[in-house]
N, C-alpha and C. Protein backbone atom coordinates (compact mmCIF):
# COMPACT_ATOMS: atom_id res chain seq x y z
N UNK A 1 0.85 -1.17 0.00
CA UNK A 1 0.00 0.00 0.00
C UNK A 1 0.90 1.24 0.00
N UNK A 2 0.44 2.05 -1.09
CA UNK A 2 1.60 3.28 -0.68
C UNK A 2 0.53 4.56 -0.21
N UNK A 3 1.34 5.34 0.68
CA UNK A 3 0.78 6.18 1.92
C UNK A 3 0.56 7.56 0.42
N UNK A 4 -0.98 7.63 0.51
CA UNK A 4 -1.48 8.95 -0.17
C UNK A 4 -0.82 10.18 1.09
N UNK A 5 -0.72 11.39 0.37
CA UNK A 5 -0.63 12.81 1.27
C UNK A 5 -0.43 13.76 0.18
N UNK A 6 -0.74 14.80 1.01
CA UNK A 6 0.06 15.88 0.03
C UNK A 6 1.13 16.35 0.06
N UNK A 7 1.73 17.11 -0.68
CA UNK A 7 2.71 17.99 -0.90
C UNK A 7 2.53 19.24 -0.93
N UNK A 8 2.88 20.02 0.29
CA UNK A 8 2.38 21.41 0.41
C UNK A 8 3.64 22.30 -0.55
N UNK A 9 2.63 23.09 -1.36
CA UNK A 9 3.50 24.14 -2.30
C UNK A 9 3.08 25.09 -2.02
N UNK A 10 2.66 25.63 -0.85
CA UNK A 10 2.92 26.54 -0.47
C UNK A 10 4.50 27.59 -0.42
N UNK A 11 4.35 28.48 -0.56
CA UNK A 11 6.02 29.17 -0.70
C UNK A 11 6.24 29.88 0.94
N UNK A 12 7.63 29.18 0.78
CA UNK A 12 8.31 29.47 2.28
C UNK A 12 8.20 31.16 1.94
N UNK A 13 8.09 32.25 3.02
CA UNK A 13 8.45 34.00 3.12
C UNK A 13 10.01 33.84 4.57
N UNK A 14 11.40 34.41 4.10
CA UNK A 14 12.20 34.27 4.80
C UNK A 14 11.52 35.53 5.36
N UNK A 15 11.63 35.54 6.58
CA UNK A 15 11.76 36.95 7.69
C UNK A 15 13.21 36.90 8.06
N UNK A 16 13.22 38.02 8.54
CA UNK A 16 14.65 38.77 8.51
C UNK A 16 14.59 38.87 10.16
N UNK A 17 15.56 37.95 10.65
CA UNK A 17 15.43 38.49 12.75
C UNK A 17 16.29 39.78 12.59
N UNK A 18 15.57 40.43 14.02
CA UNK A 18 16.12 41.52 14.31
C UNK A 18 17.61 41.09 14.81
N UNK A 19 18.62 42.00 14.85
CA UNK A 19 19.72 41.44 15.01
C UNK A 19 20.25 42.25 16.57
N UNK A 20 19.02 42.49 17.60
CA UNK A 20 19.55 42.66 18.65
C UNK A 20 20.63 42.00 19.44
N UNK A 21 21.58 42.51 20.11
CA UNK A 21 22.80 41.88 21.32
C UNK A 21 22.82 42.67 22.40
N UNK A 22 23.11 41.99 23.01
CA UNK A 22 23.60 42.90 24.48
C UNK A 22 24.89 43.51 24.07
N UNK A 23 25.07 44.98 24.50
CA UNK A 23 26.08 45.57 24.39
C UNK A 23 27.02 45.69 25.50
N UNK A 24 28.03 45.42 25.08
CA UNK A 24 29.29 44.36 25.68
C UNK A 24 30.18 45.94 26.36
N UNK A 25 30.54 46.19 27.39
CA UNK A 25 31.77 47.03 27.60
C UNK A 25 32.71 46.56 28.09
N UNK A 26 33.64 45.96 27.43
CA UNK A 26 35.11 45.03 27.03
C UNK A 26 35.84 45.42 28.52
N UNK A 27 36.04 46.94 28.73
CA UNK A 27 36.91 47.51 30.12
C UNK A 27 36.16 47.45 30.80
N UNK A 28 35.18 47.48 31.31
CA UNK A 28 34.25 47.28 32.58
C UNK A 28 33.80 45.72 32.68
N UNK A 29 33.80 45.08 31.56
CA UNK A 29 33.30 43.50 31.91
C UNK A 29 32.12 43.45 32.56
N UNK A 30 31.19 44.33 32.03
CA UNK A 30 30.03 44.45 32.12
C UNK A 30 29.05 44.42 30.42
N UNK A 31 27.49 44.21 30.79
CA UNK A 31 26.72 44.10 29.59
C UNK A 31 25.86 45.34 29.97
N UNK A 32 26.04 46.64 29.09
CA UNK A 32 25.35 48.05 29.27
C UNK A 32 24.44 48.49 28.67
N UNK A 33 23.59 47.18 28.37
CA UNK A 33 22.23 47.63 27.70
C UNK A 33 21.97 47.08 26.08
N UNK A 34 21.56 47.17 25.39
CA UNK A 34 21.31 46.63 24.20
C UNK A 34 21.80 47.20 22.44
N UNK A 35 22.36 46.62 21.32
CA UNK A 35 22.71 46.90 20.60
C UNK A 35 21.67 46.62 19.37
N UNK A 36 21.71 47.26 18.14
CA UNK A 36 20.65 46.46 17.05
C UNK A 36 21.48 47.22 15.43
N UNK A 37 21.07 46.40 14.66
CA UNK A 37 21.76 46.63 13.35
C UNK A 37 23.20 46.85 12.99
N UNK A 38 23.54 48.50 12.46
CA UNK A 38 25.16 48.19 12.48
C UNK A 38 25.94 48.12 13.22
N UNK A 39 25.37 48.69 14.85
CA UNK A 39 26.26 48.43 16.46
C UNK A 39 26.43 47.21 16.61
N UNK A 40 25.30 46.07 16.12
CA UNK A 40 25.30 45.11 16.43
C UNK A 40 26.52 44.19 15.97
N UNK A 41 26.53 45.07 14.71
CA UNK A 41 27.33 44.09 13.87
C UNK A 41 28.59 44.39 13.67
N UNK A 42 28.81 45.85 14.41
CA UNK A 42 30.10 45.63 14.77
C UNK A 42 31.01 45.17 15.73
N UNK A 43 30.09 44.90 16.44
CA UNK A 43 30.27 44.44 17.81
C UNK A 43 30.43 43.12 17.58
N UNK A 44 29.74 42.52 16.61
CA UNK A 44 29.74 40.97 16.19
C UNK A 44 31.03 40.48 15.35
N UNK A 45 31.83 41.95 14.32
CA UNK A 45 33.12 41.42 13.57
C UNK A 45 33.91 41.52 14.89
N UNK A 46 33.68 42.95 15.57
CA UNK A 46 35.09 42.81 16.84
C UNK A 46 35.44 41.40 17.99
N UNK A 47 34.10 40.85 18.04
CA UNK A 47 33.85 39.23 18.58
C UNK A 47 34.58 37.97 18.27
N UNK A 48 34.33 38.20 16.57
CA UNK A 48 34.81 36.90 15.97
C UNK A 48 36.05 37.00 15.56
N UNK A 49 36.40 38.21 15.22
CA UNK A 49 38.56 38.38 15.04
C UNK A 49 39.01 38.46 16.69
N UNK A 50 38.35 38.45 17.99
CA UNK A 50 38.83 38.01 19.13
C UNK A 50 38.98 36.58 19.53
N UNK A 51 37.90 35.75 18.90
CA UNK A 51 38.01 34.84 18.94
C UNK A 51 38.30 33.66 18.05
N UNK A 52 39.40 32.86 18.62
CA UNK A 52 39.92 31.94 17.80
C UNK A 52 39.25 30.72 17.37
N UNK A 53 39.22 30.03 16.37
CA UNK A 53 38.42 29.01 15.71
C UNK A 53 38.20 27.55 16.39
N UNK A 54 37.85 26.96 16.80
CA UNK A 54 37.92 25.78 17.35
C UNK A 54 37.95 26.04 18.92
N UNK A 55 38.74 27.08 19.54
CA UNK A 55 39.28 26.49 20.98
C UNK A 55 38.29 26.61 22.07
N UNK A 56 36.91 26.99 21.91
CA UNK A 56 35.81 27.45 22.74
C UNK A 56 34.62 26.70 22.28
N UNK A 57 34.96 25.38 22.83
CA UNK A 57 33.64 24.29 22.91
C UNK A 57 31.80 25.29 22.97
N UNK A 58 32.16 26.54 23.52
CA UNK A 58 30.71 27.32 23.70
C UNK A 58 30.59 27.88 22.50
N UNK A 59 31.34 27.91 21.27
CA UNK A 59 31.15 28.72 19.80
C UNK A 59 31.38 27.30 19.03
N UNK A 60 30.35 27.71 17.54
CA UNK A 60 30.25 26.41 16.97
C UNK A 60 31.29 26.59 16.05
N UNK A 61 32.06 25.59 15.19
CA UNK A 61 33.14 25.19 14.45
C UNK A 61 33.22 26.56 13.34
N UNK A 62 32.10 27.27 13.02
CA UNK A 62 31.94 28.34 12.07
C UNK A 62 32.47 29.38 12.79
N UNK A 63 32.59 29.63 14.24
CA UNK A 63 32.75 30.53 14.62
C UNK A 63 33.94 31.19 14.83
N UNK A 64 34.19 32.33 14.63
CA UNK A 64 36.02 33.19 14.87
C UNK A 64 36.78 32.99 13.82
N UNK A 65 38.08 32.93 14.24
CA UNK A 65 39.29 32.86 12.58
C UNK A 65 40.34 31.89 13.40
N UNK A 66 40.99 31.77 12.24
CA UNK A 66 42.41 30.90 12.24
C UNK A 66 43.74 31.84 12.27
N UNK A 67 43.71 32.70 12.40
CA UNK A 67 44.37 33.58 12.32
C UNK A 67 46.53 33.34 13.02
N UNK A 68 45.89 32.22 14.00
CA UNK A 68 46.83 31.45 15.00
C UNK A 68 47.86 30.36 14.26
N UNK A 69 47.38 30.28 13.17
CA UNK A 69 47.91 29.22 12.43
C UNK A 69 48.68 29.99 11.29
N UNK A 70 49.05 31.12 11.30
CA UNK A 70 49.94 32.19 10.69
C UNK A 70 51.35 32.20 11.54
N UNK A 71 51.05 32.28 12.38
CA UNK A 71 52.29 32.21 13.54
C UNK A 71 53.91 31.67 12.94
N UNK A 72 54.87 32.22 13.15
CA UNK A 72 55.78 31.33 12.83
C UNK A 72 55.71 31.43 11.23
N UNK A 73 55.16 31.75 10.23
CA UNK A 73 55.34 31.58 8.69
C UNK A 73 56.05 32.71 8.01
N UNK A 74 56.19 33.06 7.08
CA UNK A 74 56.95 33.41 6.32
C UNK A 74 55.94 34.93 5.76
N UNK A 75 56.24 36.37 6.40
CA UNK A 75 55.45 37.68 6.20
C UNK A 75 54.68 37.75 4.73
N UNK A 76 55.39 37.26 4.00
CA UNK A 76 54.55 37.26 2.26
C UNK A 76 53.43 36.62 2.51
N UNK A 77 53.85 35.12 3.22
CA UNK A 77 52.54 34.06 2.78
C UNK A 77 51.67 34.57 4.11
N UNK A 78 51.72 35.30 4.93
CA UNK A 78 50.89 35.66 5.97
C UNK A 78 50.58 37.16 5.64
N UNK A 79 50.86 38.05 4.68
CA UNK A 79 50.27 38.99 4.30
C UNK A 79 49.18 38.47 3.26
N UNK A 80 49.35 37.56 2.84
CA UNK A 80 47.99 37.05 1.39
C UNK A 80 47.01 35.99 2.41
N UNK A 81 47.38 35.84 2.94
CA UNK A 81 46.67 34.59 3.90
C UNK A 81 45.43 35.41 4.69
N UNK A 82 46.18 36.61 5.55
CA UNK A 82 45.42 37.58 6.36
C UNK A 82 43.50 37.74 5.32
N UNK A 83 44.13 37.75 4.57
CA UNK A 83 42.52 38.49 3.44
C UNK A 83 41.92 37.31 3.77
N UNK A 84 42.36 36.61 3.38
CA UNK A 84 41.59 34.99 3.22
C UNK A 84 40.67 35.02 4.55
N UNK A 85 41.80 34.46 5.61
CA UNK A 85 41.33 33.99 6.82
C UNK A 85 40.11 34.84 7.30
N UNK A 86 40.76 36.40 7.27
CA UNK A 86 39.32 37.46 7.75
C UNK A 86 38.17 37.60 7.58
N UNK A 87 38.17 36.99 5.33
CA UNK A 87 36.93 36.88 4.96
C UNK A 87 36.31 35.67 5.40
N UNK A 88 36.74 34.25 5.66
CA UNK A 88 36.04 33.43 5.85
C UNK A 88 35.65 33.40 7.08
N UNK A 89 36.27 34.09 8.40
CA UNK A 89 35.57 34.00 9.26
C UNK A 89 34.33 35.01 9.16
N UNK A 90 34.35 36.00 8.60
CA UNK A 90 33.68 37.44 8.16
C UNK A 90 32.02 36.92 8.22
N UNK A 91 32.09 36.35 7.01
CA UNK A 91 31.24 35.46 6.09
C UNK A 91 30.52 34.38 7.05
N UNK A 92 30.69 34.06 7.73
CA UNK A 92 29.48 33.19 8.88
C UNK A 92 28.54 33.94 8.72
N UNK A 93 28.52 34.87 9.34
CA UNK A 93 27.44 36.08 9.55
C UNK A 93 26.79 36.73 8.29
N UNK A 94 25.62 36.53 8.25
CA UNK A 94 24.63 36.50 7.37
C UNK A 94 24.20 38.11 7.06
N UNK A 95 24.61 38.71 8.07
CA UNK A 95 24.48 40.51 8.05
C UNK A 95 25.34 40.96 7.18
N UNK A 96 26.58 40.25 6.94
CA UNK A 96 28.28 40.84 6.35
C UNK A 96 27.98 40.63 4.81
N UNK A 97 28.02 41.48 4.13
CA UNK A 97 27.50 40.99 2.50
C UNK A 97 29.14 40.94 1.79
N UNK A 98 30.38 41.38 2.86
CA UNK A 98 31.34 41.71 2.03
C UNK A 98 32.81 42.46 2.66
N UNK A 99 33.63 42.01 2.14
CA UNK A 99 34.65 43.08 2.54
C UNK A 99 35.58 44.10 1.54
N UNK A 100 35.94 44.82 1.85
CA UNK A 100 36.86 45.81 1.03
C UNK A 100 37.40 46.70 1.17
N UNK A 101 38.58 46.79 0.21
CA UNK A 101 39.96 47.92 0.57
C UNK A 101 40.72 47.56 1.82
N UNK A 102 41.06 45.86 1.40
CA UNK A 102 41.84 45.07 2.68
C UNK A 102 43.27 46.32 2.22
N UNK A 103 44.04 46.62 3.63
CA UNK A 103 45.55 47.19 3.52
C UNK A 103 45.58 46.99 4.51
N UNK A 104 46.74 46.15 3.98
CA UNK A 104 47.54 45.67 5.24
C UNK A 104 49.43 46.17 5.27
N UNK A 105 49.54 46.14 6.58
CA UNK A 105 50.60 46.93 6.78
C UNK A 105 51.96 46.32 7.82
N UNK A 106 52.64 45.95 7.18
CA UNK A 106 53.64 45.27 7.77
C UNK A 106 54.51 46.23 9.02
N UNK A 107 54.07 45.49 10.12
CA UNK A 107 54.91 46.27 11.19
C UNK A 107 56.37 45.57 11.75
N UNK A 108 57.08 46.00 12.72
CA UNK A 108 57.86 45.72 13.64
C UNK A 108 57.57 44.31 14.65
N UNK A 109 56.39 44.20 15.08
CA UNK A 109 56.22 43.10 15.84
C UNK A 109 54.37 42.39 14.69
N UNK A 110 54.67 42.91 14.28
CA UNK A 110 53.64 42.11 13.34
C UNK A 110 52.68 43.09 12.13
N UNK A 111 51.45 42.71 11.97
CA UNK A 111 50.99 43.11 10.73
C UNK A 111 49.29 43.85 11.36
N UNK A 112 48.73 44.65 10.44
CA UNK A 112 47.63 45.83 10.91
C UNK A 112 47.20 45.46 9.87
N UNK A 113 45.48 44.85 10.06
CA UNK A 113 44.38 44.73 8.67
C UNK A 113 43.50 46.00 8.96
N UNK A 114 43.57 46.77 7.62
CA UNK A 114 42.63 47.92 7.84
C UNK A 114 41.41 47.28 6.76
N UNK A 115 40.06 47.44 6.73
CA UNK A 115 39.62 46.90 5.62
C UNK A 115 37.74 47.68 6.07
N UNK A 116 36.89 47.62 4.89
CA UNK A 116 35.82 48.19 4.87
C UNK A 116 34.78 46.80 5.12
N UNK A 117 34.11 46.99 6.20
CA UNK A 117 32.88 45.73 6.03
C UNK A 117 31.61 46.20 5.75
N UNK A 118 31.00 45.69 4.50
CA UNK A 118 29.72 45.90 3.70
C UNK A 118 28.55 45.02 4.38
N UNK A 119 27.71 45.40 5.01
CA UNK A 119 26.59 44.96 5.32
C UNK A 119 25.56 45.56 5.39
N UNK A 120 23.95 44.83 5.65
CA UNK A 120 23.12 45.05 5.15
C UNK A 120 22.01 47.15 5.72
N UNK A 121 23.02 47.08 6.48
CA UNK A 121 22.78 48.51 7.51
C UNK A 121 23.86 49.05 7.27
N UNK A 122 24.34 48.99 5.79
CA UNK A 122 25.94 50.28 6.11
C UNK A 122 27.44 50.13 5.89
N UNK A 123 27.89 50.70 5.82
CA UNK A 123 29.67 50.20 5.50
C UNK A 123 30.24 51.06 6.90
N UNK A 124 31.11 50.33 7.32
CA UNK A 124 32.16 50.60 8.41
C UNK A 124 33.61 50.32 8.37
N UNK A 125 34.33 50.98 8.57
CA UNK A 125 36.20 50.73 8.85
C UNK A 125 36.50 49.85 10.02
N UNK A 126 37.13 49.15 9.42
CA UNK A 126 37.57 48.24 10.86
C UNK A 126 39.60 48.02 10.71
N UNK A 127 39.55 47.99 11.99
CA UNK A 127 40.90 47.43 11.78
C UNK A 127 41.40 46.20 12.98
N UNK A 128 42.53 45.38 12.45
CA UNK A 128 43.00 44.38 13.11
C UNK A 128 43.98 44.37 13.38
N UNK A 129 44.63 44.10 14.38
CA UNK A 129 45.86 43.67 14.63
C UNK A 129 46.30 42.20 14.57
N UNK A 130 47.37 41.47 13.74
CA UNK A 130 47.70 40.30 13.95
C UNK A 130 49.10 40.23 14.61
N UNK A 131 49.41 39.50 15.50
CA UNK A 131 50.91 39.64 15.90
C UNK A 131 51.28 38.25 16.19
């Protein structure tokens, strides 16, 4: 006997979540109230270039960069690498449509990512330190 039913074709509508966070104050180690759209989301790139990829069982395998695995290599192949690594951790986040005008800048004790992040509330400057 094969099981009659239907097939609903109905069409999925994506909704868009609000992208509220608690807003984080890093020097006080306190949470000071609430963030939404591009606060949110900057608050969300400064998060994930703090945090490293794998080592925090409480963030899932998508979460943060590799950035650690530069260490020790050779300044050329870790100046072309930097773009890479930034965008793919970047790119989890469904708000980030993009990055651009990576310059990066070779220092004394290491290297400075300056770069533009494109998302859906706005473009912002960010910068990184790798050392």
């Amino acid at each position: 006997m094969i099981p009659k039913g239907g097939i609903s074709n109905t069409s999925v509508q994506e909704i868009e979540e609000p992208s509220y966070t608690w807003r984080l104050d890093f020097t006080k180690g306190r949470i000071t109230g609430m963030l939404d759209e591009l606060e949110a989301i900057k608050q969300a790139v400064f998060m994930i270039l703090q945090t490293e990829r794998f080592k925090y069982i409480i963030y899932s395998f998508n979460y943060g960069h590799e950035l650690r695995s530069l260490m020790g290599k050779n300044p050329l192949y870790v100046k072309s690498e930097i773009t890479r690594i930034i965008k793919a951790a970047l790119k989890q986040d469904d708000r980030i449509q993009g990055i651009e005008n990576m310059n990066i800048i070779m220092n004394k004790d290491g290297m400075t990512a300056a770069f533009t992040v494109i998302t859906n509330y706005g473009d912002f400057k960010f910068t990184q330190e790798v050392r």
